[in-house]
Protein backbone atom coordinates (compact mmCIF):
# COMPACT_ATOMS: atom_id res chain seq x y z
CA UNK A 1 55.85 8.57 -1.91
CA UNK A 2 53.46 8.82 -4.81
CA UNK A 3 53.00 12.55 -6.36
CA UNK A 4 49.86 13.07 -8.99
CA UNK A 5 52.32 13.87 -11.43
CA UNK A 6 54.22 10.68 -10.73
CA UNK A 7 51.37 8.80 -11.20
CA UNK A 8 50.62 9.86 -14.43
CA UNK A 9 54.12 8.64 -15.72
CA UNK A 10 53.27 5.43 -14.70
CA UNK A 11 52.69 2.78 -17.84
CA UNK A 12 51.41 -0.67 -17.90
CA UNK A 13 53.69 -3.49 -18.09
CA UNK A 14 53.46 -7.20 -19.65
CA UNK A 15 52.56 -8.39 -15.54
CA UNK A 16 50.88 -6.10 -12.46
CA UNK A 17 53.17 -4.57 -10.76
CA UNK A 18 53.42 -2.36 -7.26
CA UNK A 19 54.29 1.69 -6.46
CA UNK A 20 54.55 1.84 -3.00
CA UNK A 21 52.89 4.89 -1.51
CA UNK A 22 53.41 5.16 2.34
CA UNK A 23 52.34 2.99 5.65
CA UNK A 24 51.77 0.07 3.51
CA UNK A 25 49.51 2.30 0.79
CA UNK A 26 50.75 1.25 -2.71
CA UNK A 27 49.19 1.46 -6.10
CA UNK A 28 48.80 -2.32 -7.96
CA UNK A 29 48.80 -1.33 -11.84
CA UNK A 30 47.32 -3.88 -14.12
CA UNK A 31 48.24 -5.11 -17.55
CA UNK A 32 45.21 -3.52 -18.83
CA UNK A 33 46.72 -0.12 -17.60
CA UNK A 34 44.00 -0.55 -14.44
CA UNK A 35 44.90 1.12 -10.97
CA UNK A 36 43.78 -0.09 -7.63
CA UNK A 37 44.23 1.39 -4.67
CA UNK A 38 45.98 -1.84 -2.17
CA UNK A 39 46.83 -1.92 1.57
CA UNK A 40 48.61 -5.18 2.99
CA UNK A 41 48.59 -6.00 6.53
CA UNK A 42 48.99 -8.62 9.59
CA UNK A 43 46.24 -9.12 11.38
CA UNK A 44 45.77 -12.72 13.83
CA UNK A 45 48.92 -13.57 12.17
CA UNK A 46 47.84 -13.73 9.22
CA UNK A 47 48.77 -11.53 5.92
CA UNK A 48 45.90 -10.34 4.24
CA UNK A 49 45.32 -7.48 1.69
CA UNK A 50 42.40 -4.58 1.55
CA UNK A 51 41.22 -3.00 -1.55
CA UNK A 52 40.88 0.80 -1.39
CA UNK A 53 39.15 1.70 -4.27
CA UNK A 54 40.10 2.49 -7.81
CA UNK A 55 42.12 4.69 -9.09
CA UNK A 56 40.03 7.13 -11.56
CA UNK A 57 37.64 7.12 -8.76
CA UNK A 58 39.70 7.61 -5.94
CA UNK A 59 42.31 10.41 -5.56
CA UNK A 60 45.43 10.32 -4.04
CA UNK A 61 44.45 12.24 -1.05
CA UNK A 62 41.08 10.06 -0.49
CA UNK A 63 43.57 7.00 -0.63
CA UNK A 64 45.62 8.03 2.02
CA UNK A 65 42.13 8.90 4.42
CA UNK A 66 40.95 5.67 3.99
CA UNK A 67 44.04 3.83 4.94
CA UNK A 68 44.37 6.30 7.84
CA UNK A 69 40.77 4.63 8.93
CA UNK A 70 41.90 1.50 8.48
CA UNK A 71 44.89 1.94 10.63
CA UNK A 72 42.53 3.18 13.99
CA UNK A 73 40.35 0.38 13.24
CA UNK A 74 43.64 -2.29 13.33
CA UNK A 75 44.77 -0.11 15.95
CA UNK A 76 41.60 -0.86 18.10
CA UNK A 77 42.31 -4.63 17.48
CA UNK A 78 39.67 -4.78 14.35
CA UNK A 79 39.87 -6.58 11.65
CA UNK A 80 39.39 -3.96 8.67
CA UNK A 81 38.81 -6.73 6.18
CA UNK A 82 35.95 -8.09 8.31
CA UNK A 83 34.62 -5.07 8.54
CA UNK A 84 34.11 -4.71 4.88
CA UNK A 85 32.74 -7.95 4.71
CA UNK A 86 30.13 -7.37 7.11
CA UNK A 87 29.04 -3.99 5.08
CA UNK A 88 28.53 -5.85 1.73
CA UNK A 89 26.55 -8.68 3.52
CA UNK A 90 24.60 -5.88 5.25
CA UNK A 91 23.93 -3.62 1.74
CA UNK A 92 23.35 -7.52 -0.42
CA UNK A 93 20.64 -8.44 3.10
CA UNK A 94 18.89 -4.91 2.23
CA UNK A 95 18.95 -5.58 -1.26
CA UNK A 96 16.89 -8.23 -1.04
CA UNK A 97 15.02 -7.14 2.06
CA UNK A 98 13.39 -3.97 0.23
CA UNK A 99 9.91 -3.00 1.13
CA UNK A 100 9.28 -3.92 -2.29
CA UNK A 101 10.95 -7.39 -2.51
CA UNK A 102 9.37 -7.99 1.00
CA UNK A 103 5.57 -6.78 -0.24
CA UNK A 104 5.79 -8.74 -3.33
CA UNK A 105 6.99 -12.31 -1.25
CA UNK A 106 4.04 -11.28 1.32
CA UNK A 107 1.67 -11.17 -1.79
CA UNK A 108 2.61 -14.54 -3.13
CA UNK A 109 2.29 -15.94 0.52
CA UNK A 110 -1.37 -14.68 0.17
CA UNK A 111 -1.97 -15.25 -3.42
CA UNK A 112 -3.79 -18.85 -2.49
CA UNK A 113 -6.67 -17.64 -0.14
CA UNK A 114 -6.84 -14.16 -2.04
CA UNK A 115 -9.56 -13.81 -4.57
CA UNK A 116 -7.84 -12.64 -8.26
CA UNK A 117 -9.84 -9.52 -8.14
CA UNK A 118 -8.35 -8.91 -5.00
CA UNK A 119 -4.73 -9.90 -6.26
CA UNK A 120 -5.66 -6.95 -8.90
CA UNK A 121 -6.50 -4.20 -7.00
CA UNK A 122 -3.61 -5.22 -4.15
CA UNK A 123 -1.09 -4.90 -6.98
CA UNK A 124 -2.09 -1.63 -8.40
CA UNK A 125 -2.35 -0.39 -4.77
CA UNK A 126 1.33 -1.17 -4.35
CA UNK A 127 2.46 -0.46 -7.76
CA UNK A 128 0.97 2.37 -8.61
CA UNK A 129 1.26 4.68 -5.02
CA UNK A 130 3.33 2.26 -2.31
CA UNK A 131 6.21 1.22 -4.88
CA UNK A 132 7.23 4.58 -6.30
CA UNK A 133 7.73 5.96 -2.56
CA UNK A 134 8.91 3.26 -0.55
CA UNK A 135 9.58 0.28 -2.21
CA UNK A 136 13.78 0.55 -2.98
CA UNK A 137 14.11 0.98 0.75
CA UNK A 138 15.28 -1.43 3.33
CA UNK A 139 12.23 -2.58 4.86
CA UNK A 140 14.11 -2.69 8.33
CA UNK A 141 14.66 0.82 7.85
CA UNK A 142 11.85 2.35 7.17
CA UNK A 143 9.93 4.59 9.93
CA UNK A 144 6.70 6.06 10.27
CA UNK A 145 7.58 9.88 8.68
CA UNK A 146 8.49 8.10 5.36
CA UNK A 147 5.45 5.99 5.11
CA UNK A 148 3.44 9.33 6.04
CA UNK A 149 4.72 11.04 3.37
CA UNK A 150 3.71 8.54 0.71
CA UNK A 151 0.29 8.34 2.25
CA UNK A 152 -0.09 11.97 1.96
CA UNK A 153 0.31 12.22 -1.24
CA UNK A 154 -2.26 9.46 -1.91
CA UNK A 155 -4.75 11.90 0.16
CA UNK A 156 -3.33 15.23 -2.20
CA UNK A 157 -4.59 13.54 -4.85
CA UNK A 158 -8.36 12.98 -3.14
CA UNK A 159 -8.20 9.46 -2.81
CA UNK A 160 -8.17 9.59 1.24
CA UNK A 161 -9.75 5.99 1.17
CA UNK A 162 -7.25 4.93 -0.85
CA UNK A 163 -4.97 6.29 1.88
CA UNK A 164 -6.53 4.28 4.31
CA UNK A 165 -5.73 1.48 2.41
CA UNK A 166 -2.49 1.74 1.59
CA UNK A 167 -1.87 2.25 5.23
CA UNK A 168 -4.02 -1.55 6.09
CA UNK A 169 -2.00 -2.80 3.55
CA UNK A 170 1.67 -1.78 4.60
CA UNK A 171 0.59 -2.57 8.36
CA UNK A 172 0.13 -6.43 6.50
CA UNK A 173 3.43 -6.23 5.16
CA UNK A 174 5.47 -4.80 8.02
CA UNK A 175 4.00 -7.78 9.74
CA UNK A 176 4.71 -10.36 7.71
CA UNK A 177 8.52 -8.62 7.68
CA UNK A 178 7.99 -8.43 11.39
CA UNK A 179 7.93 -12.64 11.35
CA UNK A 180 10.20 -13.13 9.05
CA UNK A 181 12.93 -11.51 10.88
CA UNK A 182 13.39 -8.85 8.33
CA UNK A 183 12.20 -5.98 10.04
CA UNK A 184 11.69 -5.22 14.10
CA UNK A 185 8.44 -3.10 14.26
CA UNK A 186 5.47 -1.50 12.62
CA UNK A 187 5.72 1.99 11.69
CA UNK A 188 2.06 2.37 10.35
CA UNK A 189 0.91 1.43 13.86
CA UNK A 190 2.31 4.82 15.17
CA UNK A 191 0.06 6.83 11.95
CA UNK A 192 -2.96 5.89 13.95
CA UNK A 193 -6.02 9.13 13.27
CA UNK A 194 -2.68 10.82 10.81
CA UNK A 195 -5.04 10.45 7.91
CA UNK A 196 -8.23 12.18 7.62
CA UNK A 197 -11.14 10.43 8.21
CA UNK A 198 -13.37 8.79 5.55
CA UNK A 199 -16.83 8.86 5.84
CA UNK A 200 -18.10 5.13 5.21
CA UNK A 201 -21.06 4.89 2.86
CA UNK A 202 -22.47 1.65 2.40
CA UNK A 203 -24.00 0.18 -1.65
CA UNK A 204 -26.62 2.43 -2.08
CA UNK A 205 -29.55 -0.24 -2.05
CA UNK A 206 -33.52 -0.25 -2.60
CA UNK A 207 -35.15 -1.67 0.67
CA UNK A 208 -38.98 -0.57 0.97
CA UNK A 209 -41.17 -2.62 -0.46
CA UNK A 210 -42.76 -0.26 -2.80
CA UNK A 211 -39.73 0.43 -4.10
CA UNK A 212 -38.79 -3.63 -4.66
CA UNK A 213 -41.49 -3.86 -6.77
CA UNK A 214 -41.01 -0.94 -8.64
CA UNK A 215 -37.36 -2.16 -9.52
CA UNK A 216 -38.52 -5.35 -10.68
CA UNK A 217 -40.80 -3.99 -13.02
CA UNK A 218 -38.43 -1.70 -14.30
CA UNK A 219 -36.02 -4.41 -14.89
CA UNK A 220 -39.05 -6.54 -16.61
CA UNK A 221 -38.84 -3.22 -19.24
CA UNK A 222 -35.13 -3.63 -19.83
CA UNK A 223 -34.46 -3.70 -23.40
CA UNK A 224 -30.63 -4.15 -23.69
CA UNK A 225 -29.30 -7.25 -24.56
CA UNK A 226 -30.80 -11.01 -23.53
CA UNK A 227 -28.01 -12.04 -20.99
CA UNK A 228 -27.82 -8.29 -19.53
CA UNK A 229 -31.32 -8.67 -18.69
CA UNK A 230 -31.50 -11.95 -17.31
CA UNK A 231 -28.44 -11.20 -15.15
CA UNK A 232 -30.73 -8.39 -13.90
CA UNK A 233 -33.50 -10.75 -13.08
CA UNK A 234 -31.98 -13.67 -11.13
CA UNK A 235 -29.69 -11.03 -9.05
CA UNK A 236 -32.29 -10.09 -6.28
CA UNK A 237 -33.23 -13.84 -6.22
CA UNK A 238 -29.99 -15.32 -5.44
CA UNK A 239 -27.92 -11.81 -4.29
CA UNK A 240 -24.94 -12.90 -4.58
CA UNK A 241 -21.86 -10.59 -5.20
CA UNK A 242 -21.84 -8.30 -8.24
CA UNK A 243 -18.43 -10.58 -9.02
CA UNK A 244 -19.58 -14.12 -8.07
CA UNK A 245 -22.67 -13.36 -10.63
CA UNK A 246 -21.17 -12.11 -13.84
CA UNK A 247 -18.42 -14.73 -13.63
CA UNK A 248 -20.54 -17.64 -12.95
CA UNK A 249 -20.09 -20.86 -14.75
CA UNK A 250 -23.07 -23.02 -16.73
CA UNK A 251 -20.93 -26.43 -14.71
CA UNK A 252 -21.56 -25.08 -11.22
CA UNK A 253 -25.37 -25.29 -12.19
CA UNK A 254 -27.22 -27.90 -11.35
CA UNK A 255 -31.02 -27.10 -12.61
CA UNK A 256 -32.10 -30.70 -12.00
CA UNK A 257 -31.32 -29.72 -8.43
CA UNK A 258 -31.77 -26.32 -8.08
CA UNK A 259 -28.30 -25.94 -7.09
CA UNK A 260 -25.56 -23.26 -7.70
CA UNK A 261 -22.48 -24.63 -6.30
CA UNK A 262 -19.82 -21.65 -6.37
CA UNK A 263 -16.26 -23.32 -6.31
CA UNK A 264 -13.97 -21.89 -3.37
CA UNK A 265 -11.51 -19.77 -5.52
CA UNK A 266 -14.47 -17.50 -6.94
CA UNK A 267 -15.42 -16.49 -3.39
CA UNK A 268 -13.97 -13.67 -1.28
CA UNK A 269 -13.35 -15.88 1.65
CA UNK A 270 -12.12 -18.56 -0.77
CA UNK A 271 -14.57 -20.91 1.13
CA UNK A 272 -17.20 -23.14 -1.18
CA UNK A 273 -20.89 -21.52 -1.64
CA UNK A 274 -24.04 -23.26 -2.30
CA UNK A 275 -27.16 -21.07 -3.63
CA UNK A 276 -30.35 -22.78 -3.42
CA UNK A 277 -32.45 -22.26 -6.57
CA UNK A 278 -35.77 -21.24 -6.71
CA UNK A 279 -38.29 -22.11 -9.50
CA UNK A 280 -38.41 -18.52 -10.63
CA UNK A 281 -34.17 -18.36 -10.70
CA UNK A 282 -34.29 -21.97 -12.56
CA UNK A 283 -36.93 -20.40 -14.75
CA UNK A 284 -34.65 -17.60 -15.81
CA UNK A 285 -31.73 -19.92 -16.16
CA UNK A 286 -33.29 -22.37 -18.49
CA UNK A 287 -34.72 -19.38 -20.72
CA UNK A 288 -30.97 -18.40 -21.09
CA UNK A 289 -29.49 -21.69 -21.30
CA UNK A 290 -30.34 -22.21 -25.54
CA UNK A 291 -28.37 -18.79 -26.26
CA UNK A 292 -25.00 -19.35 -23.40
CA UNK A 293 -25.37 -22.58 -22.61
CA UNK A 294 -22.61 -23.91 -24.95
CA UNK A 295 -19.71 -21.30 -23.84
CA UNK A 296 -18.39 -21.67 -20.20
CA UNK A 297 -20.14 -18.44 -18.62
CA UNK A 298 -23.58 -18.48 -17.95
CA UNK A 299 -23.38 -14.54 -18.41
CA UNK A 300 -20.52 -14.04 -21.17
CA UNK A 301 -19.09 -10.53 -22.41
CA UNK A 302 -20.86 -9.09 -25.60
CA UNK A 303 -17.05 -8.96 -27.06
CA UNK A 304 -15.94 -12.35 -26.42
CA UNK A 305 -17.50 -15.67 -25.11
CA UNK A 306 -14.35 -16.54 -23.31
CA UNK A 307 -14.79 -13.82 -20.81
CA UNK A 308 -17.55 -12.98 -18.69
CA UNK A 309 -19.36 -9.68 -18.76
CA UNK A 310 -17.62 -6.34 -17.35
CA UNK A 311 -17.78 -5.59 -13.60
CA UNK A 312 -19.84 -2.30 -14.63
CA UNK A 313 -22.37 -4.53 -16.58
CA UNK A 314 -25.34 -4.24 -13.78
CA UNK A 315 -24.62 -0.76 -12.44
CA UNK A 316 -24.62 0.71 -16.05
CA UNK A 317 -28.11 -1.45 -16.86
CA UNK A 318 -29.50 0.25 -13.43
CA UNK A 319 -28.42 3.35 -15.18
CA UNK A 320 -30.33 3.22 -18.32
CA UNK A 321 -33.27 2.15 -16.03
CA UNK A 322 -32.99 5.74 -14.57
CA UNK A 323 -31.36 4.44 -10.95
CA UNK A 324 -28.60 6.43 -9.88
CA UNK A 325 -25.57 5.10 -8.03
CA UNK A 326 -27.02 6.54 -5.27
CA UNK A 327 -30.33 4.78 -5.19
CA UNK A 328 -29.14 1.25 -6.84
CA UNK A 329 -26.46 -0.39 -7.28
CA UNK A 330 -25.56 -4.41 -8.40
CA UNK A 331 -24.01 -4.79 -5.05
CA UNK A 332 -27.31 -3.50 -3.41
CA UNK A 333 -29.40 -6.55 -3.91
CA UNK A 334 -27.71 -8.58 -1.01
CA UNK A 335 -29.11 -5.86 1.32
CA UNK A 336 -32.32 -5.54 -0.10
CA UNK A 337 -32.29 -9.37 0.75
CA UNK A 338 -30.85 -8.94 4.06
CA UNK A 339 -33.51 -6.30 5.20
CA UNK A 340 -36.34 -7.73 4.16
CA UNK A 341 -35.85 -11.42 4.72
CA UNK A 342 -35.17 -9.58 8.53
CA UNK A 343 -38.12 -8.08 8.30
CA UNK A 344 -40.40 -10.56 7.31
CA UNK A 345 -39.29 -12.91 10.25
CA UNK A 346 -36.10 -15.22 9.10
CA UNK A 347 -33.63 -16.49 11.31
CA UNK A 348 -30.33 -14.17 11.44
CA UNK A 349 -28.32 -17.66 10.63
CA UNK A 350 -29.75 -18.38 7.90
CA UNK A 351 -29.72 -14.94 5.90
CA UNK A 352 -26.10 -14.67 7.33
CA UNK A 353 -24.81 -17.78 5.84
CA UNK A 354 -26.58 -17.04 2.78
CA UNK A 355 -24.84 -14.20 1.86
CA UNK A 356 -21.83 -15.97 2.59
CA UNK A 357 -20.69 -14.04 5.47
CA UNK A 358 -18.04 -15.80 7.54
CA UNK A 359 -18.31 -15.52 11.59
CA UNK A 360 -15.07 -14.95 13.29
CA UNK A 361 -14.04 -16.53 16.89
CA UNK A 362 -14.90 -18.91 18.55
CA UNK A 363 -18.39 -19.43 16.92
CA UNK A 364 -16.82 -19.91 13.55
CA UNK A 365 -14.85 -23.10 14.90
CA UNK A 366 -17.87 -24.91 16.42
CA UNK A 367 -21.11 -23.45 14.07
CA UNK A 368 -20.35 -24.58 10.55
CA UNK A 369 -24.41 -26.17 10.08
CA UNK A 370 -24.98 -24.72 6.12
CA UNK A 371 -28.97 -25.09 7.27
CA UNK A 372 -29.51 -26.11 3.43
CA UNK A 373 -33.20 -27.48 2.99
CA UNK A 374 -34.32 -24.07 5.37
CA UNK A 375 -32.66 -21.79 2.89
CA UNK A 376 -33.47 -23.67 0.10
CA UNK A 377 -37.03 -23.48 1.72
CA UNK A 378 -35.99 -19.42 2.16
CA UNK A 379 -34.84 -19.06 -0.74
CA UNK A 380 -38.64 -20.18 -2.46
CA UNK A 381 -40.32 -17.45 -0.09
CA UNK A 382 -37.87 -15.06 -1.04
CA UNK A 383 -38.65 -15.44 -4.81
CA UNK A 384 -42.51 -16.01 -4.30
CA UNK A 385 -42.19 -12.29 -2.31
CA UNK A 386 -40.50 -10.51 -5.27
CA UNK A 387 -43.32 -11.97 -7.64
CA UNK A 388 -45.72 -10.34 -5.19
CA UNK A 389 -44.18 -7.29 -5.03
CA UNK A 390 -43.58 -7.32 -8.59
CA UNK A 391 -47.43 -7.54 -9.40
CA UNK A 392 -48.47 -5.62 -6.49
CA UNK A 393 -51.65 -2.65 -7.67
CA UNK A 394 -48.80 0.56 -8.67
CA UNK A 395 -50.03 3.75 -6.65
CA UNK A 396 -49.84 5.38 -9.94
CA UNK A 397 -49.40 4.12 -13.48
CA UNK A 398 -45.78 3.13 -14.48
CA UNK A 399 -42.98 6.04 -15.64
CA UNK A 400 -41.62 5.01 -19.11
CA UNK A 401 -37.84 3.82 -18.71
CA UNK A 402 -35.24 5.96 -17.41
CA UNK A 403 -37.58 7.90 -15.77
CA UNK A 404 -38.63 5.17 -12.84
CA UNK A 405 -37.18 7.46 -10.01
CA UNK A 406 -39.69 8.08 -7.31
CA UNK A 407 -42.40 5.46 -8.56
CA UNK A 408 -44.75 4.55 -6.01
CA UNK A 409 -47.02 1.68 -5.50
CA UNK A 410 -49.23 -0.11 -2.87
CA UNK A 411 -48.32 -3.35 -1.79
CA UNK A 412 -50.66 -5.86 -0.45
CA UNK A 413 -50.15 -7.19 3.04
């Protein structure tokens, strides 16, 4: 039998040789002066031989426990070899079947219908509060206390929307494991009303008529630069989103036409949009045309003509026009659009598929009609009504910029 002091004396030799310990345990020492632990056995017949570790990092006395597991599981007609087989299969399947390595496959899956901005923001959801908690655990392993936890501290930190998120986004990703056989069940399903509620507020949005026409001549008196203010003028005529705006692209214009064709990948439901032009948008295109015309954005960044301008372009103009997030914002114009082509009398259809929203069931597989010459005849009485209200007799005389909060005016019927 082996003794800690023998094994010390022990030297390498010119080939690896064997010092038997006891019940098969011997010590194979390697040319190098390596030690590993070795146990040979019969098993089906056949010879076959189990590591038991390494030397340095397993004692003598740890040795001798692990072959005395071995030996019950032989004993119970198990094959310790398989065994150990299946337990580096299992740790190399969890390996790759992290929540991490699991999110990141779901987001490529969804990388083709996503929109990029919504690639961004997806990624530094994960990344920056999903990742750091969850994402070197076995997917399949996970349960719902963990995935509280990290959501918790999302909500510590006052972001309890961005909670609410996170937990919409991991309920994605446990389902996409869920198909593809890597995990067997949802744990964010059983976090239902854990988080604390977030009060929804919608874009803060100018809808009264009065205070249409007081926006528009505010935004008449902007005096920032050219594109800026001509990206504040065709907004409430063609009220789009914020994003679809600033990025669009002088090809997708057809003036000739009156046609703004926005190309599927720029939209959030990565379907193709058309935008009817009126005279008063083609008006304000044209007028820009001589100074972007010849770069690729119709509405470029002030830095560089290879980007379009910032996301915070149009808020921060509303902000030097004295509008507070509160009152305005770019995102605001679509329901300013939405009310009041409601109000004055337009079919629900054709506002709706306007602003690009997308029905759901079985009315979105059988009513696809895009209704184009009645919004591009909508479209005309939707500009011709901002001109009115735009000219319509002020209640009082104009504030002086930055100061426009609260104007009044009477509007003619």
């Amino acid at each position: 039998m082996l003794t800690d002091v023998r094994m010390r004396a022990l030297k390498p030799r010119a080939k690896p040789y064997k010092v038997a310990d006891h019940d098969g345990l011997y010590l194979l020492v390697q040319p190098t002066g390596a030690r590993w632990w070795r146990f040979d056995y019969r098993f089906g017949g056949t010879r076959k031989t189990l590591s038991l570790g390494v030397c340095k990092d397993v004692p003598l006395a740890d040795a001798r426990d692990r072959l005395s597991a071995v030996r019950k599981q032989l004993a119970s007609g198990v094959d310790p070899g398989a065994v150990r087989r299946a337990e580096k299969q299992q740790r190399a399947t969890e390996t790759r079947n992290t929540f991490e390595a699991v999110a990141r496959a779901w987001l490529d899956q969804q990388r083709p219908r996503f929109a990029p901005q919504t690639i961004k923001k997806t990624t530094w959801l994960l990344e920056a509060f999903l990742f750091p908690a969850l994402g070197a655990q076995p997917i399949a392993a996970l349960e719902a206390p963990a995935l509280l936890a990290a959501l918790q501290r999302i909500e510590a930190g006052k972001r309890h929307e961005t909670a609410h998120r996170a937990l919409q986004l991991a309920g994605q990703i446990f389902r996409y494991a869920i198909a593809a056989n890597k995990a067997s069940r949802n744990p964010g399903v059983d976090l239902r009303g854990a988080l604390a509620p977030i009060i929804v507020t919608n874009h803060a949005a100018i809808t009264d008529p009065a205070g249409i026409g007081a926006l528009l001549r505010a935004i008449d008196s902007f005096r920032g630069s050219f594109p800026v203010l001509q990206a504040l003028k065709l907004a409430p005529h063609v009220f789009v989103r914020p994003g679809e705006l600033r990025q669009a692209e002088w090809t997708e214009m057809d003036l000739d036409a009156a046609i703004w064709r926005i190309p599927p990948a720029r939209m959030k439901m990565r379907l193709a949009h058309v935008v009817p032009l009126s005279s008063q948008a083609v008006a304000i295109l044209r007028a820009l045309f001589p100074l972007t015309g010849r770069g690729r954005f119709v509405f470029p960044s002030i830095r560089s003509g290879a980007r379009p301008m910032s996301d915070n372009t149009l808020n921060a103009a509303l902000r030097r026009l004295g509008y507070d997030h509160d009152e305005m914002t770019a995102h605001g114009f679509r329901a300013m659009a939405s009310t009041r082509l409601n109000e004055l009398g337009w079919r629900p259809d054709l506002i709706e598929r306007q602003l690009a929203h997308v029905e759901h069931g079985a009315r979105a597989v059988y009513h696809r009609a895009e209704y184009l010459d009645d919004r591009c005849r909508m479209m005309q009485a939707w500009s011709d009504h901002l001109d009115a209200l735009r000219t319509a007799t002020p209640a009082r005389r104009d504030s002086p910029q930055g100061t426009l909060r609260g104007a009044g005016w009477t509007v003619a019927s």
